[in-house]
N, C-alpha and C. Protein backbone atom coordinates (compact mmCIF):
# COMPACT_ATOMS: atom_id res chain seq x y z
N UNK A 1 -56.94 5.21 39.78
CA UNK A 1 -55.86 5.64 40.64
C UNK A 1 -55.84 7.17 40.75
N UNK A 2 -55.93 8.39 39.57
CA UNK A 2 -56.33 8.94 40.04
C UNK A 2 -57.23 9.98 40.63
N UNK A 3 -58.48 9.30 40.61
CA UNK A 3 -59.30 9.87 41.44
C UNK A 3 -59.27 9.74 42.67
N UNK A 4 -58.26 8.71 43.08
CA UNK A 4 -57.52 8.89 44.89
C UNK A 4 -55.89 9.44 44.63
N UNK A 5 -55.90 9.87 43.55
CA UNK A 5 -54.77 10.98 43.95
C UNK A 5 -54.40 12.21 44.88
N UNK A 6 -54.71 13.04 46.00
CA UNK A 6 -54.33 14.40 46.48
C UNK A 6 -53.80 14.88 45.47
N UNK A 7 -54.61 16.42 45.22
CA UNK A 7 -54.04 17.56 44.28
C UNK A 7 -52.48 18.02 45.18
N UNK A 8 -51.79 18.57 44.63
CA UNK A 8 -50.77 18.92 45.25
C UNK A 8 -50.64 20.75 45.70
N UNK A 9 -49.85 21.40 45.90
CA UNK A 9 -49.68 22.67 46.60
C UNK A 9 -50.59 23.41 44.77
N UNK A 10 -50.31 22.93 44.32
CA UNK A 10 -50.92 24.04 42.96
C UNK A 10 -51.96 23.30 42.15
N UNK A 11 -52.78 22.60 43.05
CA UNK A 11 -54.35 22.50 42.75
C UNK A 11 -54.45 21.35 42.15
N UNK A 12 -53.06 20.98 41.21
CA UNK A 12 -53.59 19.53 40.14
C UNK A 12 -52.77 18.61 40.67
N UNK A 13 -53.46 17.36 39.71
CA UNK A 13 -52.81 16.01 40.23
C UNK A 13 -51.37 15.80 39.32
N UNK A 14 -50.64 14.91 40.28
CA UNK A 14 -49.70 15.35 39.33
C UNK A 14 -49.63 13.38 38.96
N UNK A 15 -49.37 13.44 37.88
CA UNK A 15 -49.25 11.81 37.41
C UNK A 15 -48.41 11.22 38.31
N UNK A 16 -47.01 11.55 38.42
CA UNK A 16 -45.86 10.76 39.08
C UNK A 16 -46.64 10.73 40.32
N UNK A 17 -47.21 11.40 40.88
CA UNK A 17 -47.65 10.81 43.18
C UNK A 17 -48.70 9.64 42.38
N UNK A 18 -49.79 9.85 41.13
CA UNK A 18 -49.90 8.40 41.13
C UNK A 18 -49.48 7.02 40.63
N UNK A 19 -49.07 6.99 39.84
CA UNK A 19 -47.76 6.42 39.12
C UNK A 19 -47.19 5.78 40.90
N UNK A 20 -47.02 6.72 41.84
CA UNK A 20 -46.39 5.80 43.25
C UNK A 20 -47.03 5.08 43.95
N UNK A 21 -48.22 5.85 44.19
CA UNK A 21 -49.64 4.71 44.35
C UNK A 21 -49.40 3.29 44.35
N UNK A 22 -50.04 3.72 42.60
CA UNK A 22 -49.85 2.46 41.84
C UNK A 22 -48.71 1.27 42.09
N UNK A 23 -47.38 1.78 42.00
CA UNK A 23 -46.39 1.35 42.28
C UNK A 23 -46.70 0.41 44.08
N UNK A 24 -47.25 1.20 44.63
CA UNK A 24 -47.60 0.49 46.24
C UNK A 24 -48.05 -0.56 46.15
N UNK A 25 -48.84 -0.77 45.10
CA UNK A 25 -50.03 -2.32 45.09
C UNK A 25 -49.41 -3.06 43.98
N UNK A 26 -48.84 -2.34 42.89
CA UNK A 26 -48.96 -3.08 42.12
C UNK A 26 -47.60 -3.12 40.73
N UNK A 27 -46.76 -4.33 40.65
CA UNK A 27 -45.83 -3.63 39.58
C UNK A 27 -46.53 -2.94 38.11
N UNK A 28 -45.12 -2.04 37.95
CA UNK A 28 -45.84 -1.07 37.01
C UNK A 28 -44.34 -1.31 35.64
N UNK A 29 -44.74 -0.79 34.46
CA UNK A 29 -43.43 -1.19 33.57
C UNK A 29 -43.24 0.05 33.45
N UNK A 30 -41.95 0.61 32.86
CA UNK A 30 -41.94 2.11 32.06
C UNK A 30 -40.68 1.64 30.97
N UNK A 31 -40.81 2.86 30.41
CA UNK A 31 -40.31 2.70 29.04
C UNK A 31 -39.23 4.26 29.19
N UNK A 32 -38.02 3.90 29.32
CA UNK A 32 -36.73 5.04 29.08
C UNK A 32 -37.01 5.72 27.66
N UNK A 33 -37.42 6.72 27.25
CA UNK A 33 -37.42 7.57 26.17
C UNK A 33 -36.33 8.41 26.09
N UNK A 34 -35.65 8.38 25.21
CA UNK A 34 -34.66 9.47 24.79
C UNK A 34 -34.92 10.41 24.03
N UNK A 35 -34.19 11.58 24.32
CA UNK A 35 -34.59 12.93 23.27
C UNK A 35 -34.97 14.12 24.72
N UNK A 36 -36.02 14.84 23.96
CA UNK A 36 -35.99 15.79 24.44
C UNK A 36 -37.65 15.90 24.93
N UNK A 37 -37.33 16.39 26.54
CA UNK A 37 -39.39 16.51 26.95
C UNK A 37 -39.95 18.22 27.25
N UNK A 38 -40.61 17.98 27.08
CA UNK A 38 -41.79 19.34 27.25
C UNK A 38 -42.29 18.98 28.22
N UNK A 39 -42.14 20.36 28.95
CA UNK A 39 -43.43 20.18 30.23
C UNK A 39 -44.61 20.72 29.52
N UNK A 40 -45.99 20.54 30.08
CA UNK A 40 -46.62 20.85 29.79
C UNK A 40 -47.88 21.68 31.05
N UNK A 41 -47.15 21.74 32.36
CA UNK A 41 -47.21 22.63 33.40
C UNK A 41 -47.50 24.33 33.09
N UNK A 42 -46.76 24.46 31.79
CA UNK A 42 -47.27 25.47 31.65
C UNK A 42 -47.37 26.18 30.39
N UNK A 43 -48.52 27.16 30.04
CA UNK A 43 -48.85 27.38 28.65
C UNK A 43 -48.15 27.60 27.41
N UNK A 44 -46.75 27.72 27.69
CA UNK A 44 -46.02 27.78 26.50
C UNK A 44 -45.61 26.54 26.07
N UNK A 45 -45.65 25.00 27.11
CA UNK A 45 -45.08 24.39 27.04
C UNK A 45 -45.49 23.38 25.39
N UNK A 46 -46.97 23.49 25.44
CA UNK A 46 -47.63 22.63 24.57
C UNK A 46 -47.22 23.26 23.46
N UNK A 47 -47.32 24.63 22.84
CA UNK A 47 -46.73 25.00 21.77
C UNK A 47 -45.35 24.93 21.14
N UNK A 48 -44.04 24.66 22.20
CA UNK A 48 -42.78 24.55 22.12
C UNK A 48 -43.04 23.20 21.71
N UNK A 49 -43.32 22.65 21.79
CA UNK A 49 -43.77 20.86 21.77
C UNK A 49 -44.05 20.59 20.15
N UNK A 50 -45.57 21.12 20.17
CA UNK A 50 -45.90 21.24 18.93
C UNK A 50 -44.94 21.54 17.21
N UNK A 51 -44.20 23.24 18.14
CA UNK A 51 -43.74 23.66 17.00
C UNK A 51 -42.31 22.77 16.70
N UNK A 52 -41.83 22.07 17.81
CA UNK A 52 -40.44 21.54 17.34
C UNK A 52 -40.81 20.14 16.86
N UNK A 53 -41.62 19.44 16.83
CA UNK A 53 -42.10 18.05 16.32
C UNK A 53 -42.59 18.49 14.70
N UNK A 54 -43.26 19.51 14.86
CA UNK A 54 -43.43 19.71 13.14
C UNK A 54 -42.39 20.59 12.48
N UNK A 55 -41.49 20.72 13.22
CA UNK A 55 -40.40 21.52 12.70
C UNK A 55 -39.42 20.06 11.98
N UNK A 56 -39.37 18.42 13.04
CA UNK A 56 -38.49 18.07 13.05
C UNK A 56 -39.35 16.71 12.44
N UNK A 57 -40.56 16.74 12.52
CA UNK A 57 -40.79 15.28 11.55
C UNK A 57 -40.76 15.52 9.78
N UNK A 58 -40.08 14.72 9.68
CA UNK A 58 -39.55 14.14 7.89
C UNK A 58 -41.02 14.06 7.06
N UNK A 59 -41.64 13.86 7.87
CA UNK A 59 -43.03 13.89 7.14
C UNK A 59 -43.96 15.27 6.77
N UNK A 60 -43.65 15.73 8.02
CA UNK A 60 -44.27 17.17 7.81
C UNK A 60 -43.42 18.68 7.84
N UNK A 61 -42.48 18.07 8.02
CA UNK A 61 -41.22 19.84 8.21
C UNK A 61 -41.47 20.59 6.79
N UNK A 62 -41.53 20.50 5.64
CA UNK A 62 -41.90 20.69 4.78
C UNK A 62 -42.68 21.55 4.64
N UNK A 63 -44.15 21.17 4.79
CA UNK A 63 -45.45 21.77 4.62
C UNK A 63 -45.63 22.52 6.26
N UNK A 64 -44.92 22.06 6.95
CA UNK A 64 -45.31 23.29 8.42
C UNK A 64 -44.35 24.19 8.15
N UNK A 65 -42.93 23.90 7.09
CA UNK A 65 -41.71 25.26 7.57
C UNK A 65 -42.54 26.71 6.69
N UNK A 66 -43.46 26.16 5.33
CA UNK A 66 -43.98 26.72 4.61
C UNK A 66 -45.05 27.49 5.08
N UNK A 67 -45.97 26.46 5.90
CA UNK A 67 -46.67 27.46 7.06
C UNK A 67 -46.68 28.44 7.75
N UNK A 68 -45.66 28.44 8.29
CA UNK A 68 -44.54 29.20 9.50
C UNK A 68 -44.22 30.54 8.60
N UNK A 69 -43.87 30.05 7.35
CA UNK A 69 -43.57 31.04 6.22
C UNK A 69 -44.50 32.06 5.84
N UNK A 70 -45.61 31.31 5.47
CA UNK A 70 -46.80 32.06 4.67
C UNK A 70 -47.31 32.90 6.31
N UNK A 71 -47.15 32.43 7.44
CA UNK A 71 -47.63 33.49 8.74
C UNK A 71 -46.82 34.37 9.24
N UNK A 72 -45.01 34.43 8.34
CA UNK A 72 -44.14 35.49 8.53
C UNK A 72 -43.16 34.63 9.84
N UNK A 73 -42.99 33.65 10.53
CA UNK A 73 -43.14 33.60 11.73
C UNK A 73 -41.58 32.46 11.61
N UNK A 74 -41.40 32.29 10.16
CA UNK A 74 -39.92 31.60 9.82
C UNK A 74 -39.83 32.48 8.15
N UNK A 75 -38.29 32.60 8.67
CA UNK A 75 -37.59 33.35 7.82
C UNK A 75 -36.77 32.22 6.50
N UNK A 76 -36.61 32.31 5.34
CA UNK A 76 -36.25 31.47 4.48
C UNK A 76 -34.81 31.23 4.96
C-alpha cells in the first residue's frame, strides 16, 4: 500500500493517506492508545520519545536517571 502512496507537499509518505487507501478496499482494525504521542516528523521528536520512556519505565528509570547523571544532563 505504500508504494502507491503519493508523497505529500514535504516529500514523504505519510502513513494516515495510506492507512485511507487501505481503508477504500479493505476493513482495517485500530487500537485507541492512551497517554502521550511523539511525533516523529521531526528530529527532536525521537529523542523526546526516547528520553521520557526511559525516564518513565519501572524497569529502567533507575539505571537511565544514573546515566543522565554520570553525562551531567540530570541533576540529583
Amino acid at each position: 500500500m505504500l508504494r502507491h502512496t503519493t508523497q505529500g507537499a514535504d516529500g514523504e509518505i505519510q502513513l494516515t493517506d495510506a492507512l485511507h487507501h487501505l481503508l477504500l478496499i479493505e476493513k482495517i482494525e485500530a487500537y485507541h492508545l492512551q497517554g502521550k504521542s511523539h511525533g516523529f516528523g521531526s528530529k527532536i521528536g525521537y529523542p523526546k520519545a526516547v528520553l521520557e520512556y526511559g525516564l518513565q519505565d519501572k524497569k529502567l528509570s533507575n539505571e537511565f536517571r544514573n546515566y543522565l547523571k554520570d553525562l551531567y544532563l540530570l541533576k540529583d
